[in-house]
PDB file of N, CA and C in Angstrom:
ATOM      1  N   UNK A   1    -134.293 -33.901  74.680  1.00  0.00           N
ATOM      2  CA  UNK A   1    -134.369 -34.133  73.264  1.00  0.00           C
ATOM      3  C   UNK A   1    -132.952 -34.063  72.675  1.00  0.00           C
ATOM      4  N   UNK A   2    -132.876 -34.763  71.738  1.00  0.00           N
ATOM      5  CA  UNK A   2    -131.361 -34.852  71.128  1.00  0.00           C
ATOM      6  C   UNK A   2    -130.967 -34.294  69.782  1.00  0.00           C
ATOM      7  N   UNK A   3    -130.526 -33.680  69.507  1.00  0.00           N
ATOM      8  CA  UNK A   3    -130.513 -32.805  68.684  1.00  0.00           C
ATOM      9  C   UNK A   3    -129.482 -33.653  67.250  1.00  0.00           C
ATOM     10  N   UNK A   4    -130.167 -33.535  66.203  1.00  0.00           N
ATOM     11  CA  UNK A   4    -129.396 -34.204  65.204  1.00  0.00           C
ATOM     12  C   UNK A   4    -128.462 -33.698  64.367  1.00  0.00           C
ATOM     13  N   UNK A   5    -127.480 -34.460  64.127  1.00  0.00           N
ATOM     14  CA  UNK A   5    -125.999 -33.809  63.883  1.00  0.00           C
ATOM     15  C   UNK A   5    -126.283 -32.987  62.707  1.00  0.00           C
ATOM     16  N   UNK A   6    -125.214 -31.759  63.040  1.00  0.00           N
ATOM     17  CA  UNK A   6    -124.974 -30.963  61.364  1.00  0.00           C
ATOM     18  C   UNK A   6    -123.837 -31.183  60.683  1.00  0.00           C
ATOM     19  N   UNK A   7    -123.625 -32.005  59.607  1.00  0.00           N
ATOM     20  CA  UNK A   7    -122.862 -31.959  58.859  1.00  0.00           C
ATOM     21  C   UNK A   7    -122.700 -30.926  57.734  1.00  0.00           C
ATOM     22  N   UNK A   8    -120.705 -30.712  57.581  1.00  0.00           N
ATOM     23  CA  UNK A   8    -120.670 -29.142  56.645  1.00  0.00           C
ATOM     24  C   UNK A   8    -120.032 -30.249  55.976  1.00  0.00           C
ATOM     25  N   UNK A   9    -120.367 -30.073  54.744  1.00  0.00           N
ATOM     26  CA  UNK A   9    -119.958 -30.586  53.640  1.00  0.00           C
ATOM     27  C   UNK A   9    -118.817 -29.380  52.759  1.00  0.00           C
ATOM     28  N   UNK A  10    -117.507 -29.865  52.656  1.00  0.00           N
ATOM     29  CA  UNK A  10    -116.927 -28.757  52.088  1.00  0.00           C
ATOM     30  C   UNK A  10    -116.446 -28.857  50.825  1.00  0.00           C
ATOM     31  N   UNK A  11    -115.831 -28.105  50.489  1.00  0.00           N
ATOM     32  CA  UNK A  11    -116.016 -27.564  48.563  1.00  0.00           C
ATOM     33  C   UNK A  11    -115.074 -28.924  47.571  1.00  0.00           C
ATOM     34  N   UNK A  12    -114.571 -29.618  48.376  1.00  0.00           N
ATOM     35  CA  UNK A  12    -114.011 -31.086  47.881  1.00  0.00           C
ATOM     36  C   UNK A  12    -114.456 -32.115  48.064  1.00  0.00           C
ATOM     37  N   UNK A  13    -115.792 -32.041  48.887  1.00  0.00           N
ATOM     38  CA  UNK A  13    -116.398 -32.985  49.053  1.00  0.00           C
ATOM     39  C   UNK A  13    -116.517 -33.855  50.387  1.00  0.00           C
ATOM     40  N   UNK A  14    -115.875 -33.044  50.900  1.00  0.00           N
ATOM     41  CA  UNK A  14    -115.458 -34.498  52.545  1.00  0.00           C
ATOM     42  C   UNK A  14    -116.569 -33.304  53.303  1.00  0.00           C
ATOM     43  N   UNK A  15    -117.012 -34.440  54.290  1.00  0.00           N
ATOM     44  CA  UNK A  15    -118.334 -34.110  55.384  1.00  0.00           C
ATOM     45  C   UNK A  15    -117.342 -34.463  56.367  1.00  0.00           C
ATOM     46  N   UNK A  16    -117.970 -33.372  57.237  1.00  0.00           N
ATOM     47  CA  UNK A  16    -116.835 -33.670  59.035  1.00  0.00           C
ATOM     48  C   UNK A  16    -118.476 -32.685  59.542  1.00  0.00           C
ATOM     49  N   UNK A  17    -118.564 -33.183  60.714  1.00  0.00           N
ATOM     50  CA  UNK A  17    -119.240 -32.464  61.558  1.00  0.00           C
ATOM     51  C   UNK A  17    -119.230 -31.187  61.832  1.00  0.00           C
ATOM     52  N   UNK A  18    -120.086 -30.043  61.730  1.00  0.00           N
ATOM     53  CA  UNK A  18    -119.577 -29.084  62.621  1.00  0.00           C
ATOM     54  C   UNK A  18    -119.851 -28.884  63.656  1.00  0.00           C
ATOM     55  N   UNK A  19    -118.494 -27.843  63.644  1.00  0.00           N
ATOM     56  CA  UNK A  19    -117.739 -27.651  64.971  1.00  0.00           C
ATOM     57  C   UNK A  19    -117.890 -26.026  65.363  1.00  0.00           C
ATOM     58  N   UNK A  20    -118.426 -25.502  66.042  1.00  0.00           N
ATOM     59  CA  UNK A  20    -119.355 -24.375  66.388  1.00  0.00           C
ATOM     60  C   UNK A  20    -117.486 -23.215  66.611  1.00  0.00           C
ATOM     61  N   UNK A  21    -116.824 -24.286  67.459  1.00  0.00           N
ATOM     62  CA  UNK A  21    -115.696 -23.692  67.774  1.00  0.00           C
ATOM     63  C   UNK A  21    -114.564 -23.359  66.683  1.00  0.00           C
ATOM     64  N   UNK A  22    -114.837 -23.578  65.558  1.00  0.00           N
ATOM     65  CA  UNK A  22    -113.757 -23.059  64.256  1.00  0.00           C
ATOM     66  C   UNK A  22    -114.732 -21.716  64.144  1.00  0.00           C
ATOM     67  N   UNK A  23    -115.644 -21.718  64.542  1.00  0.00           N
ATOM     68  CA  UNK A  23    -116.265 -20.594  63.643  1.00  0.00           C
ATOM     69  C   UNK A  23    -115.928 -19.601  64.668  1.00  0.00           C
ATOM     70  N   UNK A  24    -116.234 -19.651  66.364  1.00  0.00           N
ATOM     71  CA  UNK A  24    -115.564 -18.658  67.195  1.00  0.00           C
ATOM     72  C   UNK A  24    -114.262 -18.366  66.947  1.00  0.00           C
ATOM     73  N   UNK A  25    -113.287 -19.444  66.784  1.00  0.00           N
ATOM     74  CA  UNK A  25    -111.708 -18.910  66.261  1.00  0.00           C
ATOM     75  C   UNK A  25    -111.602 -18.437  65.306  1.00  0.00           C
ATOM     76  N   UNK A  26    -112.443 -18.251  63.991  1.00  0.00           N
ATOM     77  CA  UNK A  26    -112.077 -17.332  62.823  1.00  0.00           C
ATOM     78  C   UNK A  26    -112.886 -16.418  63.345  1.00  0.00           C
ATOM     79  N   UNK A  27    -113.723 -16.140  63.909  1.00  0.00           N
ATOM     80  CA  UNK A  27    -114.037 -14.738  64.376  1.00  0.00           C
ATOM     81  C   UNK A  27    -113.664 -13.988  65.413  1.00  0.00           C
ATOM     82  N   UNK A  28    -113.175 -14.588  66.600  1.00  0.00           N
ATOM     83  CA  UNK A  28    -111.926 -13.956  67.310  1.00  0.00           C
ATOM     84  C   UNK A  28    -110.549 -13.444  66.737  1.00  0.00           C
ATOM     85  N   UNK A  29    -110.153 -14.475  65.350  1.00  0.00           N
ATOM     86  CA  UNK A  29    -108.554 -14.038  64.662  1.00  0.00           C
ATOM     87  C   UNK A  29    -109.252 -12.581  63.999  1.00  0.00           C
ATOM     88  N   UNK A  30    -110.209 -12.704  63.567  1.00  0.00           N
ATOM     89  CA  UNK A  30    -110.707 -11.814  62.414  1.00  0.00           C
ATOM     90  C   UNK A  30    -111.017 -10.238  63.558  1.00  0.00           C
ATOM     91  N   UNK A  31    -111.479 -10.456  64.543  1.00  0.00           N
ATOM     92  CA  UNK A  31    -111.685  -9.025  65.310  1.00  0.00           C
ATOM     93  C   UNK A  31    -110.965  -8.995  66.707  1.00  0.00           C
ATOM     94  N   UNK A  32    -109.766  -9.320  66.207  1.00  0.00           N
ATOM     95  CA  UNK A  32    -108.873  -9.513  67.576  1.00  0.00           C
ATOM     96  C   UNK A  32    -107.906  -7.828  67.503  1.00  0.00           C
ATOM     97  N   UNK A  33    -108.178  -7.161  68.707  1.00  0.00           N
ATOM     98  CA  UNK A  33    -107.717  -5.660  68.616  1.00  0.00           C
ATOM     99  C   UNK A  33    -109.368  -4.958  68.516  1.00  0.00           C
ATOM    100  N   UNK A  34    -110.691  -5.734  68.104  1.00  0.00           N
ATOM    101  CA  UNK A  34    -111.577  -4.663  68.234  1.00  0.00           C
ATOM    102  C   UNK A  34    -112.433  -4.714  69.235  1.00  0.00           C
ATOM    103  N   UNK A  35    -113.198  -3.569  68.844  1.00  0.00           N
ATOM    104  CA  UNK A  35    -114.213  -3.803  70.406  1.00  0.00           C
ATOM    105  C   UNK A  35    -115.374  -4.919  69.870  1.00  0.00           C
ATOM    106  N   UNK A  36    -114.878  -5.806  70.168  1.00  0.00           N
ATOM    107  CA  UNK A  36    -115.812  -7.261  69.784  1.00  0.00           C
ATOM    108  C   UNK A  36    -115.646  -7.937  71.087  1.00  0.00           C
ATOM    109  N   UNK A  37    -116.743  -8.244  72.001  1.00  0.00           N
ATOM    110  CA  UNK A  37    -116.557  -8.988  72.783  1.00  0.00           C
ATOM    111  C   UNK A  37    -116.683 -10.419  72.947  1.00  0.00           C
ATOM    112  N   UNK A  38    -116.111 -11.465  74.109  1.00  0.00           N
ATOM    113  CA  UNK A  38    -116.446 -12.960  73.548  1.00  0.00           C
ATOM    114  C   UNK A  38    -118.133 -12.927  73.701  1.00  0.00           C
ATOM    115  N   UNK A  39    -118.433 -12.365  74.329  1.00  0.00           N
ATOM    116  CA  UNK A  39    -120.404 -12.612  74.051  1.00  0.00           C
ATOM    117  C   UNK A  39    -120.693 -12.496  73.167  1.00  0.00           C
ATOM    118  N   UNK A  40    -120.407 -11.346  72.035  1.00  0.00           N
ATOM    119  CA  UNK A  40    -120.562 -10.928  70.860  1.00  0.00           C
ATOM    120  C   UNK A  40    -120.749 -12.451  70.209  1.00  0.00           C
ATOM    121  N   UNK A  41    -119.645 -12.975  70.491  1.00  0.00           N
ATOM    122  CA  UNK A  41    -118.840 -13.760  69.088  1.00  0.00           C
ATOM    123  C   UNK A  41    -119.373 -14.887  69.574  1.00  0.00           C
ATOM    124  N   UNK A  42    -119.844 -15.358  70.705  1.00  0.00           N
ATOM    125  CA  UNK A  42    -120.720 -16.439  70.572  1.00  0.00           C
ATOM    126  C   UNK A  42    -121.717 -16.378  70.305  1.00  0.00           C
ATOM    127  N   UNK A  43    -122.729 -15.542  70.664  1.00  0.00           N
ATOM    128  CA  UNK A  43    -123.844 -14.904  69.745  1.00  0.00           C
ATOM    129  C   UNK A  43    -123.940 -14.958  67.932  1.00  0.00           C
ATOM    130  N   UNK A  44    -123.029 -14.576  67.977  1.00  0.00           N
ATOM    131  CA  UNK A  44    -122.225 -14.449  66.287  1.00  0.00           C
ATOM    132  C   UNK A  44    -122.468 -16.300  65.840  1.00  0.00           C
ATOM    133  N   UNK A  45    -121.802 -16.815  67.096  1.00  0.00           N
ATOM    134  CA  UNK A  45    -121.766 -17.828  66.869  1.00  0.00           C
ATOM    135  C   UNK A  45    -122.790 -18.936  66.873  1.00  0.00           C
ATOM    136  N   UNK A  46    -123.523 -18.596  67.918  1.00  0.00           N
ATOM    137  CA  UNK A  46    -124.901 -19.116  67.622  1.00  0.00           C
ATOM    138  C   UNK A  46    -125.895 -19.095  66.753  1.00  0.00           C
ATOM    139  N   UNK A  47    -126.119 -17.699  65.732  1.00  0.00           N
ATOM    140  CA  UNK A  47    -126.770 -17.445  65.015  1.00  0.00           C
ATOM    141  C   UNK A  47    -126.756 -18.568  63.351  1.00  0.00           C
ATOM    142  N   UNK A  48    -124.821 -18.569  63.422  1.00  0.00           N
ATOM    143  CA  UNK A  48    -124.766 -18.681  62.120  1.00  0.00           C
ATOM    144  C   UNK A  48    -124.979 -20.627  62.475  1.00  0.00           C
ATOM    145  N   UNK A  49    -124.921 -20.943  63.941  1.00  0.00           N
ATOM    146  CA  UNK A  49    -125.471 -22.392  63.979  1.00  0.00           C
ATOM    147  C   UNK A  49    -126.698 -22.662  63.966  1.00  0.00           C
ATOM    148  N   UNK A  50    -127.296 -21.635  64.204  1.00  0.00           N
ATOM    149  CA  UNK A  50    -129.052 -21.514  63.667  1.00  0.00           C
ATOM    150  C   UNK A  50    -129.432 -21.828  62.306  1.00  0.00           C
ATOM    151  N   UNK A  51    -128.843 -21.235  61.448  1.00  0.00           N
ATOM    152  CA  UNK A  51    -128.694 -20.502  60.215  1.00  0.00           C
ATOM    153  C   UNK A  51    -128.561 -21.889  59.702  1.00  0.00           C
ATOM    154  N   UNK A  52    -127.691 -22.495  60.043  1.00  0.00           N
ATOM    155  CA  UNK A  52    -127.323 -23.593  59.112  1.00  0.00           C
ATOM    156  C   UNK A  52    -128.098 -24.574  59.450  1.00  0.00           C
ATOM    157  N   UNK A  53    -128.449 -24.819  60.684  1.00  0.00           N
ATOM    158  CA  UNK A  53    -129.864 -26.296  60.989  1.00  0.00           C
ATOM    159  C   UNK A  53    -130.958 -25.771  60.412  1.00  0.00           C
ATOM    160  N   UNK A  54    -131.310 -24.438  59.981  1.00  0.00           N
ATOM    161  CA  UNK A  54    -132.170 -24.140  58.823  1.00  0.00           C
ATOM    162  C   UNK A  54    -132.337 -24.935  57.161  1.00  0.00           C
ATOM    163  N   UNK A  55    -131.197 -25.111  57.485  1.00  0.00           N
ATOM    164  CA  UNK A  55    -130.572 -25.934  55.858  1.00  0.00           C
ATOM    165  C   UNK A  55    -130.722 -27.291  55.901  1.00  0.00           C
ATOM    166  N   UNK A  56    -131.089 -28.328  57.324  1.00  0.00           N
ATOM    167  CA  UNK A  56    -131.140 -29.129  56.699  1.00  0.00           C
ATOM    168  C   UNK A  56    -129.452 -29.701  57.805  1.00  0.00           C
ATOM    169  N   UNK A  57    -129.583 -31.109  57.627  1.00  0.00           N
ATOM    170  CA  UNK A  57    -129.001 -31.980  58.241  1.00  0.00           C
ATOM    171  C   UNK A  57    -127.592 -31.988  57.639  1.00  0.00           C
ATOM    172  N   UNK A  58    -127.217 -31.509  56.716  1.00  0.00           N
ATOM    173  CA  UNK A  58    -126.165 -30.796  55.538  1.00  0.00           C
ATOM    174  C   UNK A  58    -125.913 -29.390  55.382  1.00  0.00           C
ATOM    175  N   UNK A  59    -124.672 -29.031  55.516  1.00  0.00           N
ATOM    176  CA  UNK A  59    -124.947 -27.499  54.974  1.00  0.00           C
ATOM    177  C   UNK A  59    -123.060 -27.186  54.204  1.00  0.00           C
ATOM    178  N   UNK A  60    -123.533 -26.346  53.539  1.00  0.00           N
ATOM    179  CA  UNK A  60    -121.538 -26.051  52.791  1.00  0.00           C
ATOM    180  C   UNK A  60    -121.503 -25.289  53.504  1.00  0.00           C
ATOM    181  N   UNK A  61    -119.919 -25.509  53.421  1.00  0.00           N
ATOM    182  CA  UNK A  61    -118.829 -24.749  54.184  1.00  0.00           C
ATOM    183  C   UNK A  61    -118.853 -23.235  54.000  1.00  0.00           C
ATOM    184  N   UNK A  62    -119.194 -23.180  52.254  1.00  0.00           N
ATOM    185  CA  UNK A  62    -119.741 -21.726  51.275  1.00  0.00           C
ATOM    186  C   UNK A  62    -120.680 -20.955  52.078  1.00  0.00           C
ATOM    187  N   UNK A  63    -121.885 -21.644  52.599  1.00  0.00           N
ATOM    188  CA  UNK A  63    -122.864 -21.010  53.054  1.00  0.00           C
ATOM    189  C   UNK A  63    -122.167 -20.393  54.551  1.00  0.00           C
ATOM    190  N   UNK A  64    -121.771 -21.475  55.466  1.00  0.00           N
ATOM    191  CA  UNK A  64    -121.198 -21.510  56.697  1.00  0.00           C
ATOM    192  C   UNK A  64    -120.899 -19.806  56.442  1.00  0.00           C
ATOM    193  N   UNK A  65    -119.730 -19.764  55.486  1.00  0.00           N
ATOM    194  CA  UNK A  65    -118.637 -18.775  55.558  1.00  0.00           C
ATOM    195  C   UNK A  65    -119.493 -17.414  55.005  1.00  0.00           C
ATOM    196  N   UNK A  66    -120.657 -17.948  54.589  1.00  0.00           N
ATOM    197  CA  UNK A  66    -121.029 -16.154  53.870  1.00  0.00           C
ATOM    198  C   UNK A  66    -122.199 -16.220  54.905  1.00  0.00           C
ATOM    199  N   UNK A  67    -122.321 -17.063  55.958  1.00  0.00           N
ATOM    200  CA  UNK A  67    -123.441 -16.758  56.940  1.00  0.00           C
ATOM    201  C   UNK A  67    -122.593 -15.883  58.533  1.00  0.00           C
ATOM    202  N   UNK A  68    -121.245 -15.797  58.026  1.00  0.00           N
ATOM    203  CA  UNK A  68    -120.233 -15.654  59.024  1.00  0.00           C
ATOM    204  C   UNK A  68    -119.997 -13.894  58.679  1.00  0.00           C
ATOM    205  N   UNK A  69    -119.914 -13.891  56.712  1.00  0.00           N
ATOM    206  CA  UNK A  69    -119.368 -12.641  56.730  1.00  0.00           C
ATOM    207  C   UNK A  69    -120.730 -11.917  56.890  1.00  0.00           C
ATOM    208  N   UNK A  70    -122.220 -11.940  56.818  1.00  0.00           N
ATOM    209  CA  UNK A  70    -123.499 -11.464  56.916  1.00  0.00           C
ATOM    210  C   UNK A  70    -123.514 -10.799  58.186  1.00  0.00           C
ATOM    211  N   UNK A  71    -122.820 -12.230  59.363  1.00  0.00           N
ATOM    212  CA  UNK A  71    -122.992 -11.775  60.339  1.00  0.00           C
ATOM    213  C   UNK A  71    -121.796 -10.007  61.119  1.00  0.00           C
ATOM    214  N   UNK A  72    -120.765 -10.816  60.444  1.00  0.00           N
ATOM    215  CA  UNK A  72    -119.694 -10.237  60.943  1.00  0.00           C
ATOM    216  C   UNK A  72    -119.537  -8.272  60.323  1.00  0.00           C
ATOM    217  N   UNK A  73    -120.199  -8.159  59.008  1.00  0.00           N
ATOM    218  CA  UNK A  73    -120.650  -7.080  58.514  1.00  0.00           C
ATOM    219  C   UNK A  73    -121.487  -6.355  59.613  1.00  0.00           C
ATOM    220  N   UNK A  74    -122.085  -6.940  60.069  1.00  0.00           N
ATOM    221  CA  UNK A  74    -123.245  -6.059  61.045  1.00  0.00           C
ATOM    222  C   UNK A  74    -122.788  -5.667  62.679  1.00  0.00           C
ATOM    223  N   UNK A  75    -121.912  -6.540  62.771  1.00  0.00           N
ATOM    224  CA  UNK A  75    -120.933  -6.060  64.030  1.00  0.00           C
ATOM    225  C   UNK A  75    -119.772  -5.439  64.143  1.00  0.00           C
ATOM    226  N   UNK A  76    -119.209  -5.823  62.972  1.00  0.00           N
ATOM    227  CA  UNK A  76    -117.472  -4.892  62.960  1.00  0.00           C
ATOM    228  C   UNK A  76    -117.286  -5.114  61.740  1.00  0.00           C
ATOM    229  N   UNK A  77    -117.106  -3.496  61.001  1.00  0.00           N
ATOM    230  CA  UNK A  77    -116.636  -3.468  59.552  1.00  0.00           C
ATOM    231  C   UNK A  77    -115.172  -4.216  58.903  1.00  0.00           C
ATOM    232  N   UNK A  78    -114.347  -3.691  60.199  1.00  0.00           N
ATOM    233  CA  UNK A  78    -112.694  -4.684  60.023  1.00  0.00           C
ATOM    234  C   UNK A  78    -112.660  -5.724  60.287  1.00  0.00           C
ATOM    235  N   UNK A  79    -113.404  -6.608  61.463  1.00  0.00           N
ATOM    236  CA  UNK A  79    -113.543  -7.774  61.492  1.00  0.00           C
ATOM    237  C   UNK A  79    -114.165  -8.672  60.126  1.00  0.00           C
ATOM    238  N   UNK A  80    -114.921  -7.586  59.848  1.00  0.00           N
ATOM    239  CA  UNK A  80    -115.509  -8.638  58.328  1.00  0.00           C
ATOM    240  C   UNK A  80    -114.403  -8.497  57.527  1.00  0.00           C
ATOM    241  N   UNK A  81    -114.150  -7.643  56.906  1.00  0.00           N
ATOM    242  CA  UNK A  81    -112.741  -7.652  55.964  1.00  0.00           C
ATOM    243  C   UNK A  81    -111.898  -8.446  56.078  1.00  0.00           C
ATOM    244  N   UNK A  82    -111.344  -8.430  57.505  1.00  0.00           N
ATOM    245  CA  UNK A  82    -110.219  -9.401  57.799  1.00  0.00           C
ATOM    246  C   UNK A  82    -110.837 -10.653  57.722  1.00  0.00           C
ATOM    247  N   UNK A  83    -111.944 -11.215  57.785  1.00  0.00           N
ATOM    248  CA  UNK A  83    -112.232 -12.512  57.558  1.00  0.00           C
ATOM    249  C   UNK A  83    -112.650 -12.729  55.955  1.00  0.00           C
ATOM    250  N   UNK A  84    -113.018 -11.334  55.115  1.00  0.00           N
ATOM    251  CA  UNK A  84    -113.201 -11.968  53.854  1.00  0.00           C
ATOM    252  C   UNK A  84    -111.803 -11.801  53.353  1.00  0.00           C
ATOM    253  N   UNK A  85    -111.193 -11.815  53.946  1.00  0.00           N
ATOM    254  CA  UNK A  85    -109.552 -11.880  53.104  1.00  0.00           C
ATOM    255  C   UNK A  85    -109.166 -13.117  53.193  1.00  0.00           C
ATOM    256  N   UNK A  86    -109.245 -13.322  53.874  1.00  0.00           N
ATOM    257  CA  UNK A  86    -108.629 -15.435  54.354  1.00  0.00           C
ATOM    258  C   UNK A  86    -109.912 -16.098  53.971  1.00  0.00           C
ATOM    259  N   UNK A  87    -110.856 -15.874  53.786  1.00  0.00           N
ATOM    260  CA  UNK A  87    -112.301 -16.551  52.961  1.00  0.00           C
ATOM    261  C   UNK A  87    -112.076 -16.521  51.477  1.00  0.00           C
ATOM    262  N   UNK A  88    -112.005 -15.388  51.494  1.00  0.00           N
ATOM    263  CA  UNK A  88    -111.931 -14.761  49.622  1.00  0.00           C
ATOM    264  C   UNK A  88    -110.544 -15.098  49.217  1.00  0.00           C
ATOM    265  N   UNK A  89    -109.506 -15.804  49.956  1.00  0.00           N
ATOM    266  CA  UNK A  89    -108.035 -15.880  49.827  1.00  0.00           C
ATOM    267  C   UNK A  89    -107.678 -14.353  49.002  1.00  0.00           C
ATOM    268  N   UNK A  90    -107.673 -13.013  49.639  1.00  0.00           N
ATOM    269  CA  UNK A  90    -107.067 -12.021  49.041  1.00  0.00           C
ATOM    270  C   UNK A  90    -106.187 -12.227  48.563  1.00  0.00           C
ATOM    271  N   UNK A  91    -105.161 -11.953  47.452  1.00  0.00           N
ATOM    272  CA  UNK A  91    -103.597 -12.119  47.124  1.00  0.00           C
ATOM    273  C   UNK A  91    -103.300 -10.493  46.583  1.00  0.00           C
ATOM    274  N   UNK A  92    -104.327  -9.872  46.268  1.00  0.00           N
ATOM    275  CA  UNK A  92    -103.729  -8.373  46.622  1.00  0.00           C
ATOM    276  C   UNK A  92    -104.384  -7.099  46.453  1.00  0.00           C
ATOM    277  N   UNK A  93    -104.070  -5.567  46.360  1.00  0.00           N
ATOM    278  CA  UNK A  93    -104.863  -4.966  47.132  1.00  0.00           C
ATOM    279  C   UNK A  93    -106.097  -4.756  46.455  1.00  0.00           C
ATOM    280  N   UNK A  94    -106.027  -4.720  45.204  1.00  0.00           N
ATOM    281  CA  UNK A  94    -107.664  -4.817  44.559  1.00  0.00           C
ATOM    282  C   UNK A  94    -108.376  -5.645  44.793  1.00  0.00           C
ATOM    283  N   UNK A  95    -107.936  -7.114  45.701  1.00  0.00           N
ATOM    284  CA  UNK A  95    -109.183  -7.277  46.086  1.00  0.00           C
ATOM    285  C   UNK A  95    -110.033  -6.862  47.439  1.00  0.00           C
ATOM    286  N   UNK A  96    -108.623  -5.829  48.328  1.00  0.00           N
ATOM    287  CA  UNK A  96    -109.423  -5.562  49.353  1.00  0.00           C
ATOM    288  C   UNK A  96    -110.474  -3.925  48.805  1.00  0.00           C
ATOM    289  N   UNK A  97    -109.928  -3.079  47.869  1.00  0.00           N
ATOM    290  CA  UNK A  97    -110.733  -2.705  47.447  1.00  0.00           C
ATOM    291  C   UNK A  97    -112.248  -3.029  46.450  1.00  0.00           C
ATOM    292  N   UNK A  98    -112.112  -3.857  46.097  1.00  0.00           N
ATOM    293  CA  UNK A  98    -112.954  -4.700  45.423  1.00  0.00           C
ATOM    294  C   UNK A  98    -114.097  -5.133  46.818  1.00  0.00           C
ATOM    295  N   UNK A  99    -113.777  -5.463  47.968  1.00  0.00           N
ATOM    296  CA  UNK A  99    -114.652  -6.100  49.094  1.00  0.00           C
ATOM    297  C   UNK A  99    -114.848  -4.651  49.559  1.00  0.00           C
ATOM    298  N   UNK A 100    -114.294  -3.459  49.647  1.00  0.00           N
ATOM    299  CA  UNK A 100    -114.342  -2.512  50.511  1.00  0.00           C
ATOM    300  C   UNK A 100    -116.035  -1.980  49.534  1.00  0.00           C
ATOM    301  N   UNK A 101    -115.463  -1.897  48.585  1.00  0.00           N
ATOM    302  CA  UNK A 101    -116.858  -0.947  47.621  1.00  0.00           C
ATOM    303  C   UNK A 101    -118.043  -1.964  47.741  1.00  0.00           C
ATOM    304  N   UNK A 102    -117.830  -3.431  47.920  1.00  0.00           N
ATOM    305  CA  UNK A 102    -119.027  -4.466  48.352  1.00  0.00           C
ATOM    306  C   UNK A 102    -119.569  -4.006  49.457  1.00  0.00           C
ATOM    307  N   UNK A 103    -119.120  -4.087  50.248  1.00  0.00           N
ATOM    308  CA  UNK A 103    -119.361  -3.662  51.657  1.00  0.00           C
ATOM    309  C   UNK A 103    -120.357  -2.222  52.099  1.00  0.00           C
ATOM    310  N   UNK A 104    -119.272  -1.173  51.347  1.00  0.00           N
ATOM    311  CA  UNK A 104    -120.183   0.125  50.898  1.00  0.00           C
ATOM    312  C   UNK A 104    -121.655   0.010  50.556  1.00  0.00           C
ATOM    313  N   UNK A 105    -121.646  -0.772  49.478  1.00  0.00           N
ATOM    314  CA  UNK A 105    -123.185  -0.961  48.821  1.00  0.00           C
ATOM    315  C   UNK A 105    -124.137  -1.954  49.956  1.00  0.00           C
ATOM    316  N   UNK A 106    -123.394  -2.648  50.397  1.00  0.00           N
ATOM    317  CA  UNK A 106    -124.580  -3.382  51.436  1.00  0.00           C
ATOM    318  C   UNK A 106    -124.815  -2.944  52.241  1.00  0.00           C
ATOM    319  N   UNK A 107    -123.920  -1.843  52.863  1.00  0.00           N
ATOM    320  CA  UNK A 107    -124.449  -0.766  54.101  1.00  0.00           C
ATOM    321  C   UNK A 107    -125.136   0.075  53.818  1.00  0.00           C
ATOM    322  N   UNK A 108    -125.575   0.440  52.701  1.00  0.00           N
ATOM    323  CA  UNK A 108    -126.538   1.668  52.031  1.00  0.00           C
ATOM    324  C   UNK A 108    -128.024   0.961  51.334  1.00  0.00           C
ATOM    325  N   UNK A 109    -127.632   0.084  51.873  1.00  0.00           N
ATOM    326  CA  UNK A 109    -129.373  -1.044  51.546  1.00  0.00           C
ATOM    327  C   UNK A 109    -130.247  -0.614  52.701  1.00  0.00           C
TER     328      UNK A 109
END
């Protein structure tokens, strides 16, 4: 059976295919130094390609990326940070406190 393409539509408008492998490289840059293994992160990686053929033959880049930090929260607290900093484009430290007290509250759900 052949599986039908997922297109990520991103926040300017251009559709490119996705590519399963950008999402392992921002999650290897993002937990590189932790105990994250590559099984982990293809797992990681599979899920959030689940996630998105849930959506439909289309999916944003938006969703992609907050189906990345959902995931990445539940496996490594610094790995998520470090990826909502280059997601969230941090430019300085209130906003890593600003994500740190987010974070807080979703772990106490």
């Amino acid at each position: 059976m052949e599986e039908v393409p997922l297109v990520v539509v991103k926040s300017h408008g251009a559709r490119q295919l996705f590519d399963r492998a950008k999402v392992i490289a921002g999650v290897a840059a993002a937990s590189k130094g932790r105990p994250v293994s590559v099984t982990d992160v293809d797992a990681l990686a599979d899920r959030v390609e689940d996630h998105a053929r849930l959506h439909g033959p289309e999916v944003s880049s938006a969703e992609i990326g907050r189906t990345v930090l959902d995931e990445l929260r539940t496996l490594d607290e610094v790995a998520y940070v470090r990826f909502a900093s280059v997601y969230k484009n941090f430019d300085a430290a209130a906003d890593f406190q600003r994500e740190l007290v987010l974070l807080e509250k979703l772990q106490a759900r």
